[in-house]
N, C-alpha and C. Protein backbone atom coordinates (compact mmCIF):
# COMPACT_ATOMS: atom_id res chain seq x y z
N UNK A 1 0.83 -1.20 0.00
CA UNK A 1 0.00 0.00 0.00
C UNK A 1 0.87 1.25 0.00
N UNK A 2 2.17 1.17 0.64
CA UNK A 2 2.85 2.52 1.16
C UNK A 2 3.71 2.67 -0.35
N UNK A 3 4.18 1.87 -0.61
CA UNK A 3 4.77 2.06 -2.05
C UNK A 3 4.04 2.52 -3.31
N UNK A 4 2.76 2.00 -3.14
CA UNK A 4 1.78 2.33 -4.38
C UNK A 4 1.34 4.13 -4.04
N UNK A 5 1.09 4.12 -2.69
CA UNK A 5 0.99 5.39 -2.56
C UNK A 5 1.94 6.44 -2.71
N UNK A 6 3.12 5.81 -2.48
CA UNK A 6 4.51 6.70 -2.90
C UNK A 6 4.37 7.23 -4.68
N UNK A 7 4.26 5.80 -4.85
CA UNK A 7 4.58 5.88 -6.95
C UNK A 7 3.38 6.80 -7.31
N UNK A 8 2.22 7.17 -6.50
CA UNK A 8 1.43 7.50 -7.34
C UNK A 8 1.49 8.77 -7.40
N UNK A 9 1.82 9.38 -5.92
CA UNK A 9 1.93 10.74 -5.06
C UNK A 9 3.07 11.20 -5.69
N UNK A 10 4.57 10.88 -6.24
CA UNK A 10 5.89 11.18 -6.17
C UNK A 10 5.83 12.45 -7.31
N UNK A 11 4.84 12.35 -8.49
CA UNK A 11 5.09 13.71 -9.44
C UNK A 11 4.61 14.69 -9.09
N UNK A 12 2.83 14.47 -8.27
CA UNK A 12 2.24 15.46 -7.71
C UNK A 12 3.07 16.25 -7.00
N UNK A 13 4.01 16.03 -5.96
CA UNK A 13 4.73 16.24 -4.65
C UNK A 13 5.42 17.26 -5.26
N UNK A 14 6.02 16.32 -6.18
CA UNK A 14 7.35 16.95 -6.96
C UNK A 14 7.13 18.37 -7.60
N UNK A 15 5.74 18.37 -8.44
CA UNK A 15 5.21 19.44 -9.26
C UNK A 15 4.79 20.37 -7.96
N UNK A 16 3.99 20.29 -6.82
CA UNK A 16 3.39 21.20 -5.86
C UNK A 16 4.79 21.47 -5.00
N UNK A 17 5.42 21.13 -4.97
CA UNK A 17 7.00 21.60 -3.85
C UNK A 17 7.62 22.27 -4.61
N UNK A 18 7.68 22.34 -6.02
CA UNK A 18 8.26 23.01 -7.13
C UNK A 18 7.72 24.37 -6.83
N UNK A 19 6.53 24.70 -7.16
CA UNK A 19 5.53 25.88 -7.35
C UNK A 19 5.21 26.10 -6.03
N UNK A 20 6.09 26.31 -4.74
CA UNK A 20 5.82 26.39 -4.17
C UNK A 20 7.22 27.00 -3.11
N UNK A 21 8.01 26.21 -3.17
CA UNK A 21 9.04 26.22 -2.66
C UNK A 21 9.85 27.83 -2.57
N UNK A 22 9.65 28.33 -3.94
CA UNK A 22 10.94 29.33 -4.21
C UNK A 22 9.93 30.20 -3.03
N UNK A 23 8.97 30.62 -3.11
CA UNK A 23 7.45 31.34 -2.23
C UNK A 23 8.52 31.44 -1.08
N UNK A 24 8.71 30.43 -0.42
CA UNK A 24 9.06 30.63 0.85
C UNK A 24 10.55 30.76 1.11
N UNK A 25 11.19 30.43 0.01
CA UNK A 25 12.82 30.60 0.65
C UNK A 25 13.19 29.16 0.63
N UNK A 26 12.72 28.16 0.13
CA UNK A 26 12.92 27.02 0.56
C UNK A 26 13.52 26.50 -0.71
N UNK A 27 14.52 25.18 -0.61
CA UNK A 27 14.79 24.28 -2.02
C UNK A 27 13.27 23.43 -2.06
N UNK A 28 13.02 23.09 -3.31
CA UNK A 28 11.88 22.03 -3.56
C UNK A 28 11.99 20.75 -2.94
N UNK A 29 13.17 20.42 -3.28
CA UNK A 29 13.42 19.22 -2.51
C UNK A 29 13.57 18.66 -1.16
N UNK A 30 14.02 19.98 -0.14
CA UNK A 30 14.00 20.02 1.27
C UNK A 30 12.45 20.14 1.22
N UNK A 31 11.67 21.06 0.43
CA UNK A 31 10.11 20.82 1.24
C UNK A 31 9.38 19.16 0.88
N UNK A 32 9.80 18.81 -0.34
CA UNK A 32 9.55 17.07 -0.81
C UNK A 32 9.60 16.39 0.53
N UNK A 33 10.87 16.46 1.00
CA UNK A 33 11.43 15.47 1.95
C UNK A 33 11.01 15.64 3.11
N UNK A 34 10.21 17.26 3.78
CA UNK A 34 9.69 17.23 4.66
C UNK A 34 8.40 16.54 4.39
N UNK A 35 7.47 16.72 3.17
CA UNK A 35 6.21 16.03 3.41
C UNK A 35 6.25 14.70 3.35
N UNK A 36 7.04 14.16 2.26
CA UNK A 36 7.33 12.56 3.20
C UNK A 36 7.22 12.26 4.14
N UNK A 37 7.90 12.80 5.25
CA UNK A 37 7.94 12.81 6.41
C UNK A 37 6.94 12.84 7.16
N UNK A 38 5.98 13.69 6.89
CA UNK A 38 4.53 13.63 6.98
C UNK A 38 3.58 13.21 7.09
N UNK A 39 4.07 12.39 5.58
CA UNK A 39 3.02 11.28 5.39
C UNK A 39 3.71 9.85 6.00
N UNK A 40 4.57 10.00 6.12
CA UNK A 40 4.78 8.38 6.76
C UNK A 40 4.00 8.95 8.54
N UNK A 41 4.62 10.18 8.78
CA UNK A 41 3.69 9.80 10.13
C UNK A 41 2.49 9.64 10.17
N UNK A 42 2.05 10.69 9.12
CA UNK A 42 0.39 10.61 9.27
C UNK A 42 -0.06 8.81 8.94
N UNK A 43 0.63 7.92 8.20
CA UNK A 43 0.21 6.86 7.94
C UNK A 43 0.90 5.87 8.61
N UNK A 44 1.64 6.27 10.17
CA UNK A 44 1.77 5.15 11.28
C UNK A 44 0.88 5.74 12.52
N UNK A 45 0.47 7.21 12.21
CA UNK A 45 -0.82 7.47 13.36
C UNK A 45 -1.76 7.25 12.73
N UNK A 46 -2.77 7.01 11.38
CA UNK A 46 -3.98 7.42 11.26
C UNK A 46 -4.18 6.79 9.80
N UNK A 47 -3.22 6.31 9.80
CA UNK A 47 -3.09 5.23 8.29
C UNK A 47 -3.46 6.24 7.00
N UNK A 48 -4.00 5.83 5.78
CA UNK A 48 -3.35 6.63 4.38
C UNK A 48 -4.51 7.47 4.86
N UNK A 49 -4.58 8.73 4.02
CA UNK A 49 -5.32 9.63 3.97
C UNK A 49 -6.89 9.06 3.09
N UNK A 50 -7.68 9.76 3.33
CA UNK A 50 -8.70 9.37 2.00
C UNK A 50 -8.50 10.04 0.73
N UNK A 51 -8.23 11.03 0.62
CA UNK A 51 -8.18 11.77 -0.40
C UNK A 51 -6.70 12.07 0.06
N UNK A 52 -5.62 11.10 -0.64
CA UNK A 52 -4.18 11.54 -0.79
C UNK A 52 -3.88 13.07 -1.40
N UNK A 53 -4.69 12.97 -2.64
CA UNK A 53 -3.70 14.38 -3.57
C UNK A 53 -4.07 15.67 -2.76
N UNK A 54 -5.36 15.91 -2.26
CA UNK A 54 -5.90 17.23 -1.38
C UNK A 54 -5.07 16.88 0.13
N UNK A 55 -4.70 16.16 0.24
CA UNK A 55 -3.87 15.91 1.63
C UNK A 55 -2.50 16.49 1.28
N UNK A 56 -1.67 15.83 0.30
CA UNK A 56 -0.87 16.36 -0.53
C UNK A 56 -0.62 17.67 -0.51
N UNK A 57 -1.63 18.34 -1.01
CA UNK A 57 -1.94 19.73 -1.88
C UNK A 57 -1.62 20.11 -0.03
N UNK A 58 -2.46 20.20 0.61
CA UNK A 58 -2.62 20.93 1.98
C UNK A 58 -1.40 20.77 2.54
N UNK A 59 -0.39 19.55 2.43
CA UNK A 59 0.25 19.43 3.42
C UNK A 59 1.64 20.80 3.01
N UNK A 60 2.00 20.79 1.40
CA UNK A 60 3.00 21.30 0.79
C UNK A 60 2.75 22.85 1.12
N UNK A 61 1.38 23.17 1.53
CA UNK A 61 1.18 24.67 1.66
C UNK A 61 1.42 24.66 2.95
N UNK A 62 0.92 23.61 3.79
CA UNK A 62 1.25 23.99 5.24
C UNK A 62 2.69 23.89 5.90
N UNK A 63 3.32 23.31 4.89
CA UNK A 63 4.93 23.07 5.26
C UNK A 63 5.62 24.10 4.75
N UNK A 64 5.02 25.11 3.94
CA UNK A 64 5.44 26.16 2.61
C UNK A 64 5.48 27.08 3.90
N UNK A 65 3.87 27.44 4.11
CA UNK A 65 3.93 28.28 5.36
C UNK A 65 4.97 28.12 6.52
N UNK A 66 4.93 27.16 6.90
CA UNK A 66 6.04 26.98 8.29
C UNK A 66 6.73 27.24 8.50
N UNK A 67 8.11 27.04 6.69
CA UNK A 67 8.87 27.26 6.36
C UNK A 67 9.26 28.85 6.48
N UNK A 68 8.18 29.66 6.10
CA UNK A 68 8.17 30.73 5.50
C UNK A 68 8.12 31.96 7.28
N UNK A 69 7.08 31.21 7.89
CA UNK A 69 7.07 32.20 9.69
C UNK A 69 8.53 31.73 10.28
N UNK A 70 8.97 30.52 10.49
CA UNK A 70 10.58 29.79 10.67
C UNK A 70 11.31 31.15 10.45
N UNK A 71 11.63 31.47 8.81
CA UNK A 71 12.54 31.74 8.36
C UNK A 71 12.48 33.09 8.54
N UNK A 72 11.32 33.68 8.87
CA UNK A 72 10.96 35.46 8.93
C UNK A 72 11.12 35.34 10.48
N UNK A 73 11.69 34.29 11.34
CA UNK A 73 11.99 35.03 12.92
C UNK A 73 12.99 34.40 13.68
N UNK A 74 14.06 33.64 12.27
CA UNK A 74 15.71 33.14 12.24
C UNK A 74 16.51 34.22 12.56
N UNK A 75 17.37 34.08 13.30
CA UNK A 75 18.19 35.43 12.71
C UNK A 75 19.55 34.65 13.02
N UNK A 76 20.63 34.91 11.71
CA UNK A 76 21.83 33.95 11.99
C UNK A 76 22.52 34.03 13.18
N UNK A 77 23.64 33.64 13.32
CA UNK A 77 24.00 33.24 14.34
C UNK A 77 25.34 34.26 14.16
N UNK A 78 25.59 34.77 15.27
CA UNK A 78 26.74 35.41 15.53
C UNK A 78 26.52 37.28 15.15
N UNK A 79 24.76 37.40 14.58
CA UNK A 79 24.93 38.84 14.24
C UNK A 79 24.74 39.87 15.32
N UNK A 80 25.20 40.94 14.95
CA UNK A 80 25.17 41.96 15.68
C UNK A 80 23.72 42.49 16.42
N UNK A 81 23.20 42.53 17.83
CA UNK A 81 21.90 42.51 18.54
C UNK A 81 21.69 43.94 18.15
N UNK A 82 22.77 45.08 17.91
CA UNK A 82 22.36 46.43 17.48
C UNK A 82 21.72 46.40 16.02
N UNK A 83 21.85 45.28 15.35
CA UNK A 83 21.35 45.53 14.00
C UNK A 83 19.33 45.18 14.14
N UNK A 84 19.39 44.94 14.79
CA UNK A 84 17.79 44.44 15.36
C UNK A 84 17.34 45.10 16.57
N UNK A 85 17.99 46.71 16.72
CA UNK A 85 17.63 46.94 17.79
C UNK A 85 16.50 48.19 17.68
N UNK A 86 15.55 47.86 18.63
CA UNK A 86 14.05 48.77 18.62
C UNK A 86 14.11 49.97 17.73
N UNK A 87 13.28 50.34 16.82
CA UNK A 87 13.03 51.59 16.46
C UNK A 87 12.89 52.66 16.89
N UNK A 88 13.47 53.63 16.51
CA UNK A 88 13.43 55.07 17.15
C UNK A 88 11.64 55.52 16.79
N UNK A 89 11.32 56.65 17.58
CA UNK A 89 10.12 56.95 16.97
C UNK A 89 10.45 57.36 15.61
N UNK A 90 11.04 58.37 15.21
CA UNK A 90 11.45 59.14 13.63
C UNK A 90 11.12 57.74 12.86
N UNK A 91 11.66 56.61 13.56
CA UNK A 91 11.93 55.66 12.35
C UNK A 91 10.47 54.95 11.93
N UNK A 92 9.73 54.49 13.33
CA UNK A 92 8.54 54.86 12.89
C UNK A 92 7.35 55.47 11.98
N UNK A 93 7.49 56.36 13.20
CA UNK A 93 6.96 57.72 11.49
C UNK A 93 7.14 57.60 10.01
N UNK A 94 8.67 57.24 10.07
CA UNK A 94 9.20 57.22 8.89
C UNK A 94 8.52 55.89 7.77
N UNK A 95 8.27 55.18 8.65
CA UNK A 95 8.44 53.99 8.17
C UNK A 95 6.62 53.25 8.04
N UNK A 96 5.67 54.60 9.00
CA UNK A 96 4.50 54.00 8.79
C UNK A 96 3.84 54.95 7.52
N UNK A 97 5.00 56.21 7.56
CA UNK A 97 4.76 57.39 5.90
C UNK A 97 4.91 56.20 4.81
N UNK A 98 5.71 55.68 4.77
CA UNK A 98 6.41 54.90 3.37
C UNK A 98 5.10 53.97 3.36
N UNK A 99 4.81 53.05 4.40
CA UNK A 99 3.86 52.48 3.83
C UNK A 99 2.47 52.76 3.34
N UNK A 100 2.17 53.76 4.28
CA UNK A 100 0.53 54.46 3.80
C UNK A 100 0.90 54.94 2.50
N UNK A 101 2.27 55.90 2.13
CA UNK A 101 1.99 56.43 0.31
C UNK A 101 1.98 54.91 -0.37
N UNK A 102 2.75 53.57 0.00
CA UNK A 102 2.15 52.63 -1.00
C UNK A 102 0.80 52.53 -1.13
N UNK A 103 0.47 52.39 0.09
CA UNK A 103 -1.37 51.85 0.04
C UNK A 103 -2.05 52.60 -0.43
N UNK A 104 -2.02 53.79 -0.64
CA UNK A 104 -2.02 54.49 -1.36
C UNK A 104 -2.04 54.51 -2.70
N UNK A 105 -0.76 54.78 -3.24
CA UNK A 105 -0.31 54.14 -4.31
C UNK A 105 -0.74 52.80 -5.09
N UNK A 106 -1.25 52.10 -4.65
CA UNK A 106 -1.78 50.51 -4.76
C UNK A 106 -3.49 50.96 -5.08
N UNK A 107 -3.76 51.85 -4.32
CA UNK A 107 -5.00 52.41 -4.46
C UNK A 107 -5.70 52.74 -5.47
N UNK A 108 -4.71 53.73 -6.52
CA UNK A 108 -4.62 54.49 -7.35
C UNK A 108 -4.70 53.56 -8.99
N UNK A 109 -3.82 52.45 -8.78
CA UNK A 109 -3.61 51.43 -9.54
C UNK A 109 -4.48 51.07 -10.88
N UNK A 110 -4.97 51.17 -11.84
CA UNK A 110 -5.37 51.15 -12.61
C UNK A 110 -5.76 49.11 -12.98
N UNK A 111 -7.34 48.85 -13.41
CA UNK A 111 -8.15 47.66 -13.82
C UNK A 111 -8.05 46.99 -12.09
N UNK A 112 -7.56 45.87 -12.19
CA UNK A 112 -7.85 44.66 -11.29
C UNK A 112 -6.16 44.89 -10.52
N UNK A 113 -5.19 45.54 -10.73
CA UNK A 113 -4.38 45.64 -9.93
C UNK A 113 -4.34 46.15 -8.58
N UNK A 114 -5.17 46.78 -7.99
CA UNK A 114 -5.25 47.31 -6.64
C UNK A 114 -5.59 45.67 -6.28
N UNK A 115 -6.78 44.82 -6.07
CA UNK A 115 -7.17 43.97 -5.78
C UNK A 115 -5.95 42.19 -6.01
N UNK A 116 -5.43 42.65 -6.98
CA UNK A 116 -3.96 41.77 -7.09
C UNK A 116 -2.79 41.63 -6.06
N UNK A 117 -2.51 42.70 -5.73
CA UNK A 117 -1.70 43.07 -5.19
C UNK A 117 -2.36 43.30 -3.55
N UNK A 118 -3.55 43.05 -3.76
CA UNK A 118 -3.87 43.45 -2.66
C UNK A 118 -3.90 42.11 -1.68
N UNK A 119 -4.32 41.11 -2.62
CA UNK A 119 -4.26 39.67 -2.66
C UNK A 119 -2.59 38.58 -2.10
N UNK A 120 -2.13 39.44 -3.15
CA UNK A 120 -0.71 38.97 -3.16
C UNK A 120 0.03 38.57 -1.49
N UNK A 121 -0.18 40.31 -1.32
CA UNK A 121 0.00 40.54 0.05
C UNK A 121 -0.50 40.46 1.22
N UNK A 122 -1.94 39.59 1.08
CA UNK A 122 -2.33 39.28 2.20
C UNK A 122 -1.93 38.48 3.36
N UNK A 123 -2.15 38.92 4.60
CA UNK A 123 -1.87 38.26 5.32
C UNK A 123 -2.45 36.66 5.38
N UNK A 124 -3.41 36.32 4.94
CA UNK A 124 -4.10 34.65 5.00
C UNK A 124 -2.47 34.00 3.86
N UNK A 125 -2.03 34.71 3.34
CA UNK A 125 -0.84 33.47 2.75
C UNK A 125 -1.56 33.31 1.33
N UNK A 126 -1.97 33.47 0.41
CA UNK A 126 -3.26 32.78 -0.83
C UNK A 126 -2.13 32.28 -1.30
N UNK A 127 -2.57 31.09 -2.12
CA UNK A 127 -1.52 30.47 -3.43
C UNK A 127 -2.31 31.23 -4.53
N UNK A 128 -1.44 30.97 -5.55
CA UNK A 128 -1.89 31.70 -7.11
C UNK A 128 -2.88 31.13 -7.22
N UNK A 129 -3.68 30.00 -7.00
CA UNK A 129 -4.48 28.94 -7.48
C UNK A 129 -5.71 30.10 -6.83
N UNK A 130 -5.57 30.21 -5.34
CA UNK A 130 -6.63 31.08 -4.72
C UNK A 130 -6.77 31.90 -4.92
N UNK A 131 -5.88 32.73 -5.56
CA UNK A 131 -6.05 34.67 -5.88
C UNK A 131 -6.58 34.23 -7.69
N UNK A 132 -6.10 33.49 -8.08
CA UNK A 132 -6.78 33.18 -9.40
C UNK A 132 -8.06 32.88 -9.25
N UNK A 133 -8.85 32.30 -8.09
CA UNK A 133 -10.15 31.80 -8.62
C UNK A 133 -10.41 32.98 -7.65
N UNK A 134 -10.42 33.83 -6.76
CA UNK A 134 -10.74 35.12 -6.15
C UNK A 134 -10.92 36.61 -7.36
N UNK A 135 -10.08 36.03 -7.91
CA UNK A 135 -9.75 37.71 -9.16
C UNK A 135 -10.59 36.94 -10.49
N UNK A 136 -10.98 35.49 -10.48
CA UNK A 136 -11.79 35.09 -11.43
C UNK A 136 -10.78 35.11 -13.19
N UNK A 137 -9.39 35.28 -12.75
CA UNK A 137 -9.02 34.87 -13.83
C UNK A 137 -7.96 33.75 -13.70
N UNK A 138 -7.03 33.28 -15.10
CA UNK A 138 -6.78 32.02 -15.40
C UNK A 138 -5.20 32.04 -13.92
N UNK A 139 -4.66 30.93 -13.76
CA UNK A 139 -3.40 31.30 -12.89
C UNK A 139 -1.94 31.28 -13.45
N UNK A 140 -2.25 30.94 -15.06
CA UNK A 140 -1.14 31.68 -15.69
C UNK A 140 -0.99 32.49 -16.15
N UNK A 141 -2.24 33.85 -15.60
CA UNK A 141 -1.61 35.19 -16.07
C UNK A 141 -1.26 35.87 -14.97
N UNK A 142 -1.55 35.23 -13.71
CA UNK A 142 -0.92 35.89 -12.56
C UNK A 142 0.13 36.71 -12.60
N UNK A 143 1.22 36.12 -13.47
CA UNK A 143 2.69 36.73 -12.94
C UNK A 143 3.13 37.22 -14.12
N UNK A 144 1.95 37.71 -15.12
CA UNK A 144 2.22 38.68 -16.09
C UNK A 144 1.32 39.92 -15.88
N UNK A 145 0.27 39.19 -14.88
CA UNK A 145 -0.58 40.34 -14.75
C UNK A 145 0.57 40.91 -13.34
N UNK A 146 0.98 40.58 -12.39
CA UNK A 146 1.63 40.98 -11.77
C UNK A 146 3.00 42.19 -11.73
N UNK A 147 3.38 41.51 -13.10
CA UNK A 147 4.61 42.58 -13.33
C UNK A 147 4.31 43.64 -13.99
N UNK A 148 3.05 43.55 -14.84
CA UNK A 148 2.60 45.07 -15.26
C UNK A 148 1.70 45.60 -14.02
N UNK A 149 1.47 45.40 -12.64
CA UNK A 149 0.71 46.09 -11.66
C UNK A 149 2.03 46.37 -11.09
N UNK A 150 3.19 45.75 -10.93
CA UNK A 150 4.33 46.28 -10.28
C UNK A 150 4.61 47.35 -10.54
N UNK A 151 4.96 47.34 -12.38
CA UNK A 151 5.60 48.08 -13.19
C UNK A 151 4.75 49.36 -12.90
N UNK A 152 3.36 49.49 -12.82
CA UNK A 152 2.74 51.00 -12.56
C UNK A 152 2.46 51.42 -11.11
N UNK A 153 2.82 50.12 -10.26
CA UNK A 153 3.31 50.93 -8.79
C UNK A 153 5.09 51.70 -9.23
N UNK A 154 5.55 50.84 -9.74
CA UNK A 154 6.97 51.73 -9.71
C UNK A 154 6.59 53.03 -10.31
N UNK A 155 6.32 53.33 -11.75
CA UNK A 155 5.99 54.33 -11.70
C UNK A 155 5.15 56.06 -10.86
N UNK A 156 3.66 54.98 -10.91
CA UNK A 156 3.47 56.09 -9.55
C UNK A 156 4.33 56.32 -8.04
N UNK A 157 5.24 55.62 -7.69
CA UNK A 157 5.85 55.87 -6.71
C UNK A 157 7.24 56.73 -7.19
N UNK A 158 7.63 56.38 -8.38
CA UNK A 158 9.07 57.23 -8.48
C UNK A 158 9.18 58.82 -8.33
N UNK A 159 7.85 59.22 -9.00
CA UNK A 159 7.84 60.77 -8.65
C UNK A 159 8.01 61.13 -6.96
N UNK A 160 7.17 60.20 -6.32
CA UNK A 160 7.13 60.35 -4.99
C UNK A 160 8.66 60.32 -4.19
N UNK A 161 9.45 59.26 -4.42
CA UNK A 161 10.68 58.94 -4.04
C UNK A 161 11.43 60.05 -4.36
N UNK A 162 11.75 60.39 -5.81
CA UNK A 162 12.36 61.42 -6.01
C UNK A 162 12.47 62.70 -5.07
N UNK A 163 10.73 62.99 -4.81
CA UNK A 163 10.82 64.64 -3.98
C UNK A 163 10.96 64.12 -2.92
N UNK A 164 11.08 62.77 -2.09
CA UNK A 164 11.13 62.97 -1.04
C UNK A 164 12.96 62.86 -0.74
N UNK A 165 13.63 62.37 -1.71
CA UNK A 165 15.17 63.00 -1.77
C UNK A 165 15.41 63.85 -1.66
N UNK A 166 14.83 64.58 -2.25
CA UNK A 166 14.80 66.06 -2.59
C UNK A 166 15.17 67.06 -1.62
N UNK A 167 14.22 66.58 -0.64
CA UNK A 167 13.49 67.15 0.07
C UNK A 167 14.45 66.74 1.28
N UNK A 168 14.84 65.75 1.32
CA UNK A 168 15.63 64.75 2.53
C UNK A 168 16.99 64.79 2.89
């Protein structure tokens, strides 16, 4: 049974750890080898799944995620504690200005890009699969529709950047 389930699961794995992996910082193959791992436990506590491939699918996002909170509250080893040390208020300020002119900026955005991007960046984590059936279009134009919503945040923001050099 555990082998048949291996041979059958091994491209799915392969293809969803692929499209998935770079997301978090991760190699494909370190996230492969964690859901293995997975599934052999899940199938010496609770035996095979019923629906392997949606078990599959769930497990590679939930290991994607893990990967991804892990790695956003690592900090190497031996660095400097002043480089991580509390914000000044100015920096604050500074730093809650920059983000309101994006949101802003994102605002402004021209067709379905405010809502893309708005997606992108959500906090729930979406895969392309979910912001594709949310935005109601296909999920291989995601990351063409993406780089032209980038491309006109860069623009509307460069005037901004500029004067605030300027100015700075």
């Amino acid at each position: 049974m555990t082998d048949d389930l291996v041979a059958s699961l091994g491209p799915l794995l392969t293809a969803e750890a692929s499209a998935e992996a770079y997301a978090c910082g991760s190699d494909p193959g370190d996230l492969e080898q964690t859901v293995w791992l997975r599934l052999l436990e899940r199938l010496a506590a609770h035996g095979p799944p019923r629906a392997p491939e949606d078990w599959l699918r769930r497990a590679v996002r939930a290991e994607s995620r893990r990967t991804r909170r892990t790695t956003r509250h690592e900090r190497p080893y031996g660095t400097d504690p002043a480089d991580h040390a509390t914000p000044t208020p100015e920096q604050r300020v500074l730093t809650t200005a920059h983000r309101r002119a994006v949101r802003e900026a994102v605002a402004r955005l021209p067709g379905r890009c405010p809502r893309l991007l708005q997606a992108l960046l959500s906090p729930k984590d979406l895969t392309y699969r979910e912001i594709a059936g949310e935005l109601g279009i296909s999920q291989g134009s995601l990351g063409p529709e993406r780089s032209r919503c980038l491309g006109c945040l860069r623009r509307l923001l460069t005037p901004e950047v500029a004067s605030r050099e300027a100015r700075g």
